[in-house]
N, C-alpha and C. Protein backbone atom coordinates (compact mmCIF):
# COMPACT_ATOMS: atom_id res chain seq x y z
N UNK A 1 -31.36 41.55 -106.25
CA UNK A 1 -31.08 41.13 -104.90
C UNK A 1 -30.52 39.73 -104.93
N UNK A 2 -29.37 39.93 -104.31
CA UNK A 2 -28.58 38.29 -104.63
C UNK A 2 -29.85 37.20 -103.80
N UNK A 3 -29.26 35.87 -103.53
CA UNK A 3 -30.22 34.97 -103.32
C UNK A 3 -29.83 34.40 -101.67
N UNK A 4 -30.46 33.49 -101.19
CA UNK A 4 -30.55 33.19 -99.60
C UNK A 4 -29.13 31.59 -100.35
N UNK A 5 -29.61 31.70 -101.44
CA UNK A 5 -28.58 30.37 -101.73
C UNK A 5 -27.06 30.48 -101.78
N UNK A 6 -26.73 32.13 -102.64
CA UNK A 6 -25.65 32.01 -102.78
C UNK A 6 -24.65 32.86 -101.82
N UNK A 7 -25.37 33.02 -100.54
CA UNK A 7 -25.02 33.58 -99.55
C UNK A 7 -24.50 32.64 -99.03
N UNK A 8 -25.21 31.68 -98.52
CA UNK A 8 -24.97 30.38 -97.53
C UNK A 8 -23.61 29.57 -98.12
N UNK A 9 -23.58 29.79 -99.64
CA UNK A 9 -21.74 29.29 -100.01
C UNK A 9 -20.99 30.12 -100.03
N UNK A 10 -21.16 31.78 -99.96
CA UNK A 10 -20.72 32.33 -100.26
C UNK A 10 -19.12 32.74 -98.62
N UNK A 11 -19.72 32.42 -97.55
CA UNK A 11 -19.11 32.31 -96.43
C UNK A 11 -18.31 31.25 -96.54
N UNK A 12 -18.68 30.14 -96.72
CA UNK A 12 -17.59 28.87 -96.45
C UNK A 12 -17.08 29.22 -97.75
N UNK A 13 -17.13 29.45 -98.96
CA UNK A 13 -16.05 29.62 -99.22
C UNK A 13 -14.49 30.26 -99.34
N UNK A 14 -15.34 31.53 -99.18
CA UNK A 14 -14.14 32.53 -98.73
C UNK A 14 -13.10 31.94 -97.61
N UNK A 15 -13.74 31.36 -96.11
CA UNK A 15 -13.24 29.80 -95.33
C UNK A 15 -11.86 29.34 -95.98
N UNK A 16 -13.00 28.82 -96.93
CA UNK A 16 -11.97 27.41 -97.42
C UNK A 16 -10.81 28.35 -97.98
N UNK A 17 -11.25 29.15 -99.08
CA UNK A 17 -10.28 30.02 -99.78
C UNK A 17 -8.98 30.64 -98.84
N UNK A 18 -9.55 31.22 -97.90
CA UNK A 18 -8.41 31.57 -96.89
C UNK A 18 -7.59 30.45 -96.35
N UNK A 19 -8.21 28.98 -96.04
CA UNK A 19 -7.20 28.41 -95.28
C UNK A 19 -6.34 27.13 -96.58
N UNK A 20 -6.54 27.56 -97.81
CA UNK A 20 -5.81 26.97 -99.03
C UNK A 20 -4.87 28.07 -98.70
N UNK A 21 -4.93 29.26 -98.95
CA UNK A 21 -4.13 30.73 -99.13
C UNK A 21 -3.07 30.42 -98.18
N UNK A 22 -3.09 30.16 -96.77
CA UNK A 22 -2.48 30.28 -95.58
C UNK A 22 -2.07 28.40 -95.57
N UNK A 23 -1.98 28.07 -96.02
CA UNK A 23 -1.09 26.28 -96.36
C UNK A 23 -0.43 26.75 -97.34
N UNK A 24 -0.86 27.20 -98.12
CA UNK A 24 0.43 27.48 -99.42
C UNK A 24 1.11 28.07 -99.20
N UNK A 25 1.14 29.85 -98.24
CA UNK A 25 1.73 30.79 -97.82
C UNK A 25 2.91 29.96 -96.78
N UNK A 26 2.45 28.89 -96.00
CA UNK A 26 2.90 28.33 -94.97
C UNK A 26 4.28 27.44 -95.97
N UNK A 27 3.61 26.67 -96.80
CA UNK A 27 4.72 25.59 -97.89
C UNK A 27 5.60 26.39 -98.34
N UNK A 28 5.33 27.96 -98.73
CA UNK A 28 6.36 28.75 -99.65
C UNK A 28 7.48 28.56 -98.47
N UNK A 29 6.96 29.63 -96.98
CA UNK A 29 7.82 29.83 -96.58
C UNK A 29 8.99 28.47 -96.15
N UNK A 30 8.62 27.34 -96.14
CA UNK A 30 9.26 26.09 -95.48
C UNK A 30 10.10 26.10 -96.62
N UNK A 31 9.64 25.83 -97.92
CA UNK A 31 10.38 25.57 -98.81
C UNK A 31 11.83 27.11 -99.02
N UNK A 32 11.07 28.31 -98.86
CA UNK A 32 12.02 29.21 -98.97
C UNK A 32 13.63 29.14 -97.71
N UNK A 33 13.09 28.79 -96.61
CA UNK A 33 13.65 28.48 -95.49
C UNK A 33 14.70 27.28 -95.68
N UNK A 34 14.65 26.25 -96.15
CA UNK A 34 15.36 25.43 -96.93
C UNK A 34 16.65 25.40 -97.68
N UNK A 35 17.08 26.07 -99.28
CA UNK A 35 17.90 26.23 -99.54
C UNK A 35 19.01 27.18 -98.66
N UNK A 36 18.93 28.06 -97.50
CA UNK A 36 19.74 28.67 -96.62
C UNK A 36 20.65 26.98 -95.94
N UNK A 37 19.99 26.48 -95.74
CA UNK A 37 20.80 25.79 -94.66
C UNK A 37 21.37 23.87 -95.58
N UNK A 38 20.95 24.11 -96.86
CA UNK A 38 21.71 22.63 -97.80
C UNK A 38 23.21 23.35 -97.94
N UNK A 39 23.69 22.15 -97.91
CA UNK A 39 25.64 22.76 -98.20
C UNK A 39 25.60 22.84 -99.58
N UNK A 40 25.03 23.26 -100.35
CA UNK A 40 24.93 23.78 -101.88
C UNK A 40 25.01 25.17 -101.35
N UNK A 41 24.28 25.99 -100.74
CA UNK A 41 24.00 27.13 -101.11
C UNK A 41 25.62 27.71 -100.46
N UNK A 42 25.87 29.00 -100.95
CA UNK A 42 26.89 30.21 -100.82
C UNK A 42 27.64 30.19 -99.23
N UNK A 43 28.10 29.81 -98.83
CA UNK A 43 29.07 29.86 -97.22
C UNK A 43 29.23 31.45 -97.04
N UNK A 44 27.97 31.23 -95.44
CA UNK A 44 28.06 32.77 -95.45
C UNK A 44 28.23 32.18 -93.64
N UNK A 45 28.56 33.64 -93.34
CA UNK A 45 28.54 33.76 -91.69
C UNK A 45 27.31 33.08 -90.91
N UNK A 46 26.40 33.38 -91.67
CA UNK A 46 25.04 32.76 -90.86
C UNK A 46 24.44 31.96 -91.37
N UNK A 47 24.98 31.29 -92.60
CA UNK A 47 24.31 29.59 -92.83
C UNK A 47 24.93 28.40 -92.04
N UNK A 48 24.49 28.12 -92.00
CA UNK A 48 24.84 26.51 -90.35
C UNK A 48 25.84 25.76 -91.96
N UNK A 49 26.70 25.30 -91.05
CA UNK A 49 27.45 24.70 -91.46
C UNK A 49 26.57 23.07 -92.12
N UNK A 50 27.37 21.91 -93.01
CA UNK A 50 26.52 21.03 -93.31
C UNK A 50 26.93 20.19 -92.10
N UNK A 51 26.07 19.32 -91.95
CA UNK A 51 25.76 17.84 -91.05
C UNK A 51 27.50 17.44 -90.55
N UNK A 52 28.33 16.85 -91.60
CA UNK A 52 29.18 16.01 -91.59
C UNK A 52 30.36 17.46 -91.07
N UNK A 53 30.57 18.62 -91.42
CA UNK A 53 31.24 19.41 -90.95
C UNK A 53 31.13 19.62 -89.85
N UNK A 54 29.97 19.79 -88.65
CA UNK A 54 29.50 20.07 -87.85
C UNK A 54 30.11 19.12 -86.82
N UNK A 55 30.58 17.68 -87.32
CA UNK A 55 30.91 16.72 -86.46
C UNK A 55 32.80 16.75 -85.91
N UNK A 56 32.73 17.47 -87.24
CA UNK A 56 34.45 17.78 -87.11
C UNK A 56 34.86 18.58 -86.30
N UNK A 57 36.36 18.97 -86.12
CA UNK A 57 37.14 19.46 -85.60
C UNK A 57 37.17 21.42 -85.99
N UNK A 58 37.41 21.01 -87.40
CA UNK A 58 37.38 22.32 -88.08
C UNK A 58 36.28 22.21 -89.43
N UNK A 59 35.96 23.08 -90.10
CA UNK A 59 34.74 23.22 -91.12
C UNK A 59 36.02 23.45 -92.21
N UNK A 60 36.28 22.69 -93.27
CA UNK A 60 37.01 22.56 -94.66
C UNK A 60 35.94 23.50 -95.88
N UNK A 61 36.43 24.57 -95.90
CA UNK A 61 35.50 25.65 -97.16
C UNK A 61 36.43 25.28 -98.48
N UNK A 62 35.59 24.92 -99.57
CA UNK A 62 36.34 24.57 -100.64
C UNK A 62 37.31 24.05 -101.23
N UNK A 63 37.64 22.94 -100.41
CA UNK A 63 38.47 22.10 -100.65
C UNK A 63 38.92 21.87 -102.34
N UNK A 64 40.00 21.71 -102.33
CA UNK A 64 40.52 21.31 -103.98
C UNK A 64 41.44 20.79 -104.16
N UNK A 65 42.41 20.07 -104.81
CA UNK A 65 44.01 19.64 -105.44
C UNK A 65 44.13 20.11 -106.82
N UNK A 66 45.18 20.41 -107.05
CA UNK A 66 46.04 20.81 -107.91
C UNK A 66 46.12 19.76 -108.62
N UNK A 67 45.02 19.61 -109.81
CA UNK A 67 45.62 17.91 -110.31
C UNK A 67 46.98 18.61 -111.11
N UNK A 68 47.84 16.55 -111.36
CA UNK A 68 48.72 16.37 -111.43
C UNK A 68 48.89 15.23 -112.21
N UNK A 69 49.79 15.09 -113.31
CA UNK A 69 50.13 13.58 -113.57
C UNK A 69 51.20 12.93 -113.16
N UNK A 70 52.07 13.54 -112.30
CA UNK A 70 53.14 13.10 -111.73
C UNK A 70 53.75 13.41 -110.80
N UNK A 71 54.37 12.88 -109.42
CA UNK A 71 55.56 13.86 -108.68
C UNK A 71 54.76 14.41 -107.37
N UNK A 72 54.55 15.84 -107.57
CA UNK A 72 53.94 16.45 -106.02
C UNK A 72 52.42 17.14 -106.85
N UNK A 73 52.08 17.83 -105.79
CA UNK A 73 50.91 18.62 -105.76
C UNK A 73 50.61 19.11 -104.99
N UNK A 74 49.31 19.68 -104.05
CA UNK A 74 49.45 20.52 -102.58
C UNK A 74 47.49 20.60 -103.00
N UNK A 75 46.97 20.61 -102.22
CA UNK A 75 45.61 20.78 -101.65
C UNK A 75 45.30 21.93 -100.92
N UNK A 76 44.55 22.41 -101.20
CA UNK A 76 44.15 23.79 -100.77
C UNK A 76 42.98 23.84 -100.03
N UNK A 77 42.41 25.16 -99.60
CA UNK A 77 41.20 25.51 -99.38
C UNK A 77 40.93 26.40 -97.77
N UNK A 78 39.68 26.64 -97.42
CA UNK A 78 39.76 27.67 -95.99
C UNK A 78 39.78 26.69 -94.93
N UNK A 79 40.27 26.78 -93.74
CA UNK A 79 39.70 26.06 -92.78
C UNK A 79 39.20 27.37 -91.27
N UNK A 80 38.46 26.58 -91.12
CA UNK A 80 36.90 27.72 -90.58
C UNK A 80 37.26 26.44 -88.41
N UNK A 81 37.83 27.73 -87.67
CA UNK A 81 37.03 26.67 -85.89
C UNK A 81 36.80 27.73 -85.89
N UNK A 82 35.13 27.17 -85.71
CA UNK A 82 34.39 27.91 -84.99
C UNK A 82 33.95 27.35 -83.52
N UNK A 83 35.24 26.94 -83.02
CA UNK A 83 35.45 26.46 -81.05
C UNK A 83 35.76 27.91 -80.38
N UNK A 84 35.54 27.54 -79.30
CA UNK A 84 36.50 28.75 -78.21
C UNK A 84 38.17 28.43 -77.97
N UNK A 85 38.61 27.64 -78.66
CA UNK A 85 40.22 26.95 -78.49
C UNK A 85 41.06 26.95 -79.82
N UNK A 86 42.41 27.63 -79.82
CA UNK A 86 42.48 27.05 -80.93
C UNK A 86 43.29 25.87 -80.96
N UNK A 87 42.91 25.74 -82.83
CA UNK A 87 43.60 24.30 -83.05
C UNK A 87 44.73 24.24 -83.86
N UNK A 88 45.35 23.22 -83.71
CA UNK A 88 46.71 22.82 -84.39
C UNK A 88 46.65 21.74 -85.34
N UNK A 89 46.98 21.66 -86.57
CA UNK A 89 47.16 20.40 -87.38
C UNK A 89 48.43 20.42 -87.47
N UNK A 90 49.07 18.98 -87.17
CA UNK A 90 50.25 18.35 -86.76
C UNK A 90 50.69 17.55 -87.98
N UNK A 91 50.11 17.27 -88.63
CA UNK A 91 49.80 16.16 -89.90
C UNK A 91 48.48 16.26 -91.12
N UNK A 92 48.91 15.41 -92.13
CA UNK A 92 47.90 15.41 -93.03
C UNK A 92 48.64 14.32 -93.79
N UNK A 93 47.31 13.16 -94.38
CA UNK A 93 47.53 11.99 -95.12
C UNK A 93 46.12 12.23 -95.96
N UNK A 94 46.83 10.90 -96.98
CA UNK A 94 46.37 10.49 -98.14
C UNK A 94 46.38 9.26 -98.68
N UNK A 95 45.78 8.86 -99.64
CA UNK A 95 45.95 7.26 -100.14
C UNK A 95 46.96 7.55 -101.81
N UNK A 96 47.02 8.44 -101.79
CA UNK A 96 47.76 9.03 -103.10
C UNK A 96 49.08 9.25 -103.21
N UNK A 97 49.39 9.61 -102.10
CA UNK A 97 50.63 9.98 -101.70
C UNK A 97 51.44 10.25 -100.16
N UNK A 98 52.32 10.24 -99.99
CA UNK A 98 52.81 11.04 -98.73
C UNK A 98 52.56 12.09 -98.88
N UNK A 99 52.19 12.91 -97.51
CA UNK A 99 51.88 14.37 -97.48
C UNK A 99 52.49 14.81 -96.06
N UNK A 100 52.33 16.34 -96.45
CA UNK A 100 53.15 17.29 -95.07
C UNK A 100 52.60 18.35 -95.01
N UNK A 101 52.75 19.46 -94.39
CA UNK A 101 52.45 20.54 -94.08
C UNK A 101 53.76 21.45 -94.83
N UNK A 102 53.10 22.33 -95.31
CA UNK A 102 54.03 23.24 -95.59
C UNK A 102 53.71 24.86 -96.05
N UNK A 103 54.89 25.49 -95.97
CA UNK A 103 54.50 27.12 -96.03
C UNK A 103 55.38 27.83 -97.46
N UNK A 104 54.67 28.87 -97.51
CA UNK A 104 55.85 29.31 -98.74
C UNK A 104 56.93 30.50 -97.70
N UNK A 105 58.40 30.71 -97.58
CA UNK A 105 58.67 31.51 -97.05
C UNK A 105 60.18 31.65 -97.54
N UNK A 106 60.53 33.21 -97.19
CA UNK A 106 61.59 33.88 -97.94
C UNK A 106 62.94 33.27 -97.30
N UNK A 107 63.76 32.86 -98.00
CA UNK A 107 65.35 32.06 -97.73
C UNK A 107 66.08 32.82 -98.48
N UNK A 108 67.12 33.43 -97.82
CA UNK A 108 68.22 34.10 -99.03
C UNK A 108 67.50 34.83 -100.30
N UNK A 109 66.38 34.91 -99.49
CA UNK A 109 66.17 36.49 -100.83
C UNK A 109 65.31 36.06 -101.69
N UNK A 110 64.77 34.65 -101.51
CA UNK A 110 63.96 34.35 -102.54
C UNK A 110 62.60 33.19 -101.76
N UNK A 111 61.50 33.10 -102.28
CA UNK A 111 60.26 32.34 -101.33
C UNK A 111 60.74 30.75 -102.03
N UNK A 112 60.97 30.34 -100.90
CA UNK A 112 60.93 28.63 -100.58
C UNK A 112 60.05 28.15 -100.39
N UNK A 113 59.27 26.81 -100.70
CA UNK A 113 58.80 26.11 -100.05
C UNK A 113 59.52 24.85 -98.86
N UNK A 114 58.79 25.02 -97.87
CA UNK A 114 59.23 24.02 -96.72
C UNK A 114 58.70 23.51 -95.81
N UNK A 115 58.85 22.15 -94.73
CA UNK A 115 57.83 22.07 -94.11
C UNK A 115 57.08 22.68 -93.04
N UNK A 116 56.64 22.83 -92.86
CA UNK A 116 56.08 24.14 -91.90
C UNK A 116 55.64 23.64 -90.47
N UNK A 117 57.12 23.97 -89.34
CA UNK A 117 57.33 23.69 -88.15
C UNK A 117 55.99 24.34 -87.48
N UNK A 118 55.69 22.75 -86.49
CA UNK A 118 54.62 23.52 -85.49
C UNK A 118 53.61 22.90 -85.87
N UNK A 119 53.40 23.21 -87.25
CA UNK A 119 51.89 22.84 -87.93
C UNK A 119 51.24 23.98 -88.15
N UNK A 120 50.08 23.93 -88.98
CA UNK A 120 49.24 24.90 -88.77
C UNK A 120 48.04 25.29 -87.76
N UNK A 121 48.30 26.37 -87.38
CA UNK A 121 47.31 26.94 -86.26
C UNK A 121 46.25 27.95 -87.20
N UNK A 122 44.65 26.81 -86.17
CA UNK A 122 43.87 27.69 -86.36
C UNK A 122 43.36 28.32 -85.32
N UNK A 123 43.49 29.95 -85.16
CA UNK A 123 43.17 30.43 -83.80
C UNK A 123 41.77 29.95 -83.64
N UNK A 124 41.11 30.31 -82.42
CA UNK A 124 39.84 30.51 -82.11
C UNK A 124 38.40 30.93 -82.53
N UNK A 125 37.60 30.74 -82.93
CA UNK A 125 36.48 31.70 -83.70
C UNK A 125 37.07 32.44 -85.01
N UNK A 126 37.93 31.94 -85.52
CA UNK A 126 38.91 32.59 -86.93
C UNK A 126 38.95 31.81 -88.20
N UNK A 127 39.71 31.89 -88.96
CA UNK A 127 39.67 30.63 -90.21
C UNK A 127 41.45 31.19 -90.71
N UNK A 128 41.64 30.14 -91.34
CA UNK A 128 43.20 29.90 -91.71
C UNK A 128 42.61 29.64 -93.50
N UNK A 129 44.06 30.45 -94.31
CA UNK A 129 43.65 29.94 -95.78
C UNK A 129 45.09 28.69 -95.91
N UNK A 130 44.33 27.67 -96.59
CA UNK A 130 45.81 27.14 -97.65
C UNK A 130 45.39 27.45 -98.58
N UNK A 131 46.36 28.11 -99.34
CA UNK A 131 46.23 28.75 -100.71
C UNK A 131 47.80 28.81 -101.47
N UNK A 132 47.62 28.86 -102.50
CA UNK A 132 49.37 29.18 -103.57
C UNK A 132 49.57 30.11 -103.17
N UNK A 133 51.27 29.80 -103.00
CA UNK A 133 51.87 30.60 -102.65
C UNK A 133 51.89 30.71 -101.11
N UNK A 134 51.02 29.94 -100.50
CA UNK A 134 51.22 30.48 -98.80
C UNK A 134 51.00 28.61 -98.28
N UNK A 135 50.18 28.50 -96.80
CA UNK A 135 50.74 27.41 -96.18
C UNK A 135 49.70 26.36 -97.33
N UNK A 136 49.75 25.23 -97.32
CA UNK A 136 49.53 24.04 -98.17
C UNK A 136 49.52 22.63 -97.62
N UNK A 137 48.67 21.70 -98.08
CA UNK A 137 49.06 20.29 -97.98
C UNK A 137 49.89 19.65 -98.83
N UNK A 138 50.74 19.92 -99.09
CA UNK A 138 52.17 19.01 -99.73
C UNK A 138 51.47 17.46 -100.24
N UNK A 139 51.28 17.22 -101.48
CA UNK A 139 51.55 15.79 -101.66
C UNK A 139 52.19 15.35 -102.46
N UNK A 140 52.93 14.68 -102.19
CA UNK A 140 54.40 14.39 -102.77
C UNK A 140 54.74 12.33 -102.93
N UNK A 141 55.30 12.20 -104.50
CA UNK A 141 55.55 10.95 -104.39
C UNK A 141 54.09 10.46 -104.70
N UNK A 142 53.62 10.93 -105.65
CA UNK A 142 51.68 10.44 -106.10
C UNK A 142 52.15 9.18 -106.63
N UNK A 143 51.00 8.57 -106.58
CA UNK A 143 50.97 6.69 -106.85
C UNK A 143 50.61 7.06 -107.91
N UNK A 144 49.47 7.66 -108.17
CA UNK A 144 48.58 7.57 -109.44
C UNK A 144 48.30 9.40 -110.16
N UNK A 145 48.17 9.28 -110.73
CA UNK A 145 47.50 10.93 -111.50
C UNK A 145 46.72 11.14 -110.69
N UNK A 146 46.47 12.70 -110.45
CA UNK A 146 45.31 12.98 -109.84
C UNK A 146 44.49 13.90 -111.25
N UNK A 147 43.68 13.59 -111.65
CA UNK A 147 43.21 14.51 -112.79
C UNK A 147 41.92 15.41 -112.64
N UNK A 148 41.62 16.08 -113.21
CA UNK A 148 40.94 17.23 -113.07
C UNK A 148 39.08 16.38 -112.59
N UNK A 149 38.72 16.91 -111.51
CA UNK A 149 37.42 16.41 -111.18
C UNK A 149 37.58 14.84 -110.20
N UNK A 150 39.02 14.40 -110.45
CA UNK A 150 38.68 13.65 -109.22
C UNK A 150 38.77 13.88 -107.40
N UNK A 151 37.72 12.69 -106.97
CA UNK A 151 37.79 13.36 -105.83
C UNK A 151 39.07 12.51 -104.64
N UNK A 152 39.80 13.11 -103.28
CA UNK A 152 40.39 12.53 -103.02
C UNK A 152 39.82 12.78 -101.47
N UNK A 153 40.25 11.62 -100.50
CA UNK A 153 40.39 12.05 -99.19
C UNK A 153 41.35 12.21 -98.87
N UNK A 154 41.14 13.59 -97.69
CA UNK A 154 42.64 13.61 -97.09
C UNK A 154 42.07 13.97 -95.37
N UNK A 155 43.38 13.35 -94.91
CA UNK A 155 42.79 13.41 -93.44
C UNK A 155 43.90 14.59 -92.79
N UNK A 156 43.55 14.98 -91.87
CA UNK A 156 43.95 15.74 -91.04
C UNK A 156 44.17 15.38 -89.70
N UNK A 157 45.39 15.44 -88.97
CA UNK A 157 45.75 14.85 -87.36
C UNK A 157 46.02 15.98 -86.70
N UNK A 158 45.05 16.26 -85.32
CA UNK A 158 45.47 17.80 -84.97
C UNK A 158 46.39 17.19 -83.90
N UNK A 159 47.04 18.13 -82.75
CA UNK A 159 47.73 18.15 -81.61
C UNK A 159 47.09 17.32 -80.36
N UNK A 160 45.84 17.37 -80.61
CA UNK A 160 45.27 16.74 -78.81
C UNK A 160 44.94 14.76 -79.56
N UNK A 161 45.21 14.91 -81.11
CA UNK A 161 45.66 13.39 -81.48
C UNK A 161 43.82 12.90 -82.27
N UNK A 162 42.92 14.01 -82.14
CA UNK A 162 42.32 13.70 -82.89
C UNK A 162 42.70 13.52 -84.56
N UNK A 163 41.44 13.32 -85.41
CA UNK A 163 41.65 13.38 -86.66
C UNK A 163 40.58 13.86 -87.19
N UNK A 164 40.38 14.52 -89.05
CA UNK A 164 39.29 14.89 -89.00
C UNK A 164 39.45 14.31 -91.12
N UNK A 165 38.90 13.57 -91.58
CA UNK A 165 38.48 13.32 -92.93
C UNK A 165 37.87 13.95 -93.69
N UNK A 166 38.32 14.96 -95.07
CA UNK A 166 37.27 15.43 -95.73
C UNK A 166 37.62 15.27 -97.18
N UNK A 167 37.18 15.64 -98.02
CA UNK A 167 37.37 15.17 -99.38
C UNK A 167 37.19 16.54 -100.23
N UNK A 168 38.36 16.42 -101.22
CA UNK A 168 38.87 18.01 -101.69
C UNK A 168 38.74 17.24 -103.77
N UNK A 169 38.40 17.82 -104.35
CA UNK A 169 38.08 17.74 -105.89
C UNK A 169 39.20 18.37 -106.51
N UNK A 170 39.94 17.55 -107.55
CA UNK A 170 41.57 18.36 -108.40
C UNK A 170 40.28 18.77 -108.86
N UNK A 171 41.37 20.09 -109.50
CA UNK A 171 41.05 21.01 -110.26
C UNK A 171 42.40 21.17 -111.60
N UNK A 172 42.17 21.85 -113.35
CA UNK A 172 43.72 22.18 -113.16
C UNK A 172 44.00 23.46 -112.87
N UNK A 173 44.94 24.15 -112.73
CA UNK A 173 45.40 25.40 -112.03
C UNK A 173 46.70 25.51 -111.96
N UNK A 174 47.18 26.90 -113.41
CA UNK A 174 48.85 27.29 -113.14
C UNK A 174 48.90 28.30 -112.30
N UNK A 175 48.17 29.07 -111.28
CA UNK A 175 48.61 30.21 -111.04
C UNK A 175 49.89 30.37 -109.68
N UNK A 176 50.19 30.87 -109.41
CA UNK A 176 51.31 31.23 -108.53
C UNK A 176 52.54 30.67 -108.78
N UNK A 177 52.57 30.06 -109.51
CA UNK A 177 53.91 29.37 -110.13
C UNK A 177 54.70 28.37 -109.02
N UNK A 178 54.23 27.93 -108.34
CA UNK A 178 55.21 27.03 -107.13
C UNK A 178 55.57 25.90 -108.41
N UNK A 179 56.67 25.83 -107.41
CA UNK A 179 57.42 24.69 -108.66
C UNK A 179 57.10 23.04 -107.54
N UNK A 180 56.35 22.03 -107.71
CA UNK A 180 56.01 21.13 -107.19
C UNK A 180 56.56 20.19 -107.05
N UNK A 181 58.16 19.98 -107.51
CA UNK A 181 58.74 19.54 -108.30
C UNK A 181 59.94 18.64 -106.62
N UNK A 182 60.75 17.35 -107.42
CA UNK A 182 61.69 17.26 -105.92
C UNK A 182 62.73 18.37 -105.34
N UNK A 183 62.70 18.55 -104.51
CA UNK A 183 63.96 19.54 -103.82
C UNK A 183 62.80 20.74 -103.37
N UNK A 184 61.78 20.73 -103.50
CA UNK A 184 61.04 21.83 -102.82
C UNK A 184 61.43 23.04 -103.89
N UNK A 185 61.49 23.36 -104.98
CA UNK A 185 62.07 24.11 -105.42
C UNK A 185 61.86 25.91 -105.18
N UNK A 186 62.61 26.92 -105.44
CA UNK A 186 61.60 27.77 -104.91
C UNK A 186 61.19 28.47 -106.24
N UNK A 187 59.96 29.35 -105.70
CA UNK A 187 59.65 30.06 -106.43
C UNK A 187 59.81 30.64 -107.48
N UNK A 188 58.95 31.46 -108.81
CA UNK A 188 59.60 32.75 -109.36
C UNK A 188 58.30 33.76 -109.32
N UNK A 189 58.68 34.89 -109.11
CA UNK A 189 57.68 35.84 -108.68
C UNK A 189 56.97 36.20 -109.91
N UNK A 190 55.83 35.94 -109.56
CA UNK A 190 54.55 36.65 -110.68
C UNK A 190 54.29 37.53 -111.07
C-alpha cells in the first residue's frame, strides 16, 4: 500500500509536470511560427513580405546583376504590387553607372535590345519578371567592375514621382546570350 507521503507529492507534481509540458509546447510553437515570416525563408504567397519591402512601392524578389568587368550589364529579378493600382517605373539609377529601362524585342527578323518606351508596368495584385532575354535594368558605361557577390543599390522612379531603393547581389551568368556590349547589340538565338 503506497504511503500518505508519497501521495501528497505525488499531485503537485504531475502540476508542475504539466505546466513545464505546456511552456515548452507553448516556446516550440513561437519558435516554429518564426522562421515563416524572417526574409530568409522561401517567398511564398502567404509569407508577409520583409519589414523594409513592406514600406515600398513594389516588393523586389531576388534581385541580382550580371557581374561585369567592363562596359554594360542589366539587373534582374521579380517585381511583386501587391496594391489595388498599377504601377509604372519611369526610371532606374545607380552609383555604378547610367541606367535605363529596357526590353528584348524582334527588329527586322532578329531580337534587339532597346529602351523600353513607357516604362515598365506593374499591373495590380500581379508581379512583372526582369529576366535575360526579356525587359531589364540596362547598366551601361560602369565606373568600376561589378564582380561576383558584390552588392549594389539601385533605385527605381515610378510615374506618380515616387522612388523606391533596393539592393541586388552580381552574380556571374552566360545564359541567354544578350550581347551587353555599345550599340545595344542584338541577339543570337540559343
Amino acid at each position: 500500500m503506497p504511503s500518505t507521503t508519497s501521495r501528497r507529492f505525488l499531485r503537485p507534481a504531475a502540476l508542475i509536470g504539466a505546466a513545464v509540458l505546456a511552456a515548452s509546447v507553448a516556446a516550440c510553437g513561437s519558435a516554429d511560427a518564426t522562421p515563416t515570416a524572417t526574409p530568409t525563408a522561401t517567398p511564398s504567397a502567404s509569407a508577409p513580405a520583409p519589414a523594409s519591402a513592406a514600406a515600398g512601392v513594389l516588393t523586389i524578389r531576388d534581385p541580382w546583376v550580371k557581374a561585369a568587368d567592363k562596359g554594360m550589364t542589366a539587373a534582374f529579378g521579380t517585381l511583386v504590387n501587391d496594391s489595388d493600382t498599377d504601377v509604372t517605373i519611369t526610371g532606374v539609377s545607380t552609383d555604378v553607372s547610367r541606367a535605363e529601362l529596357h526590353e528584348m524585342a524582334m527588329k527586322n527578323g532578329k531580337m534587339v535590345m532597346q529602351a523600353k518606351q513607357g516604362g515598365v508596368v506593374v499591373k495590380a495584385r500581379s508581379q512583372a519578371a526582369l529576366e535575360p532575354g526579356g525587359d531589364h535594368l540596362m547598366l551601361m558605361d560602369l565606373t568600376r567592375p561589378v564582380r561576383p557577390g558584390d552588392q549594389l543599390d539601385i533605385t527605381l522612379t515610378f510615374a506618380d514621382g515616387r522612388t523606391q531603393t533596393f539592393t541586388a547581389v552580381a552574380k556571374p551568368f552566360t545564359g541567354a546570350q544578350e550581347s551587353y556590349a555599345p550599340g545595344h547589340g542584338a541577339t543570337e538565338a540559343s
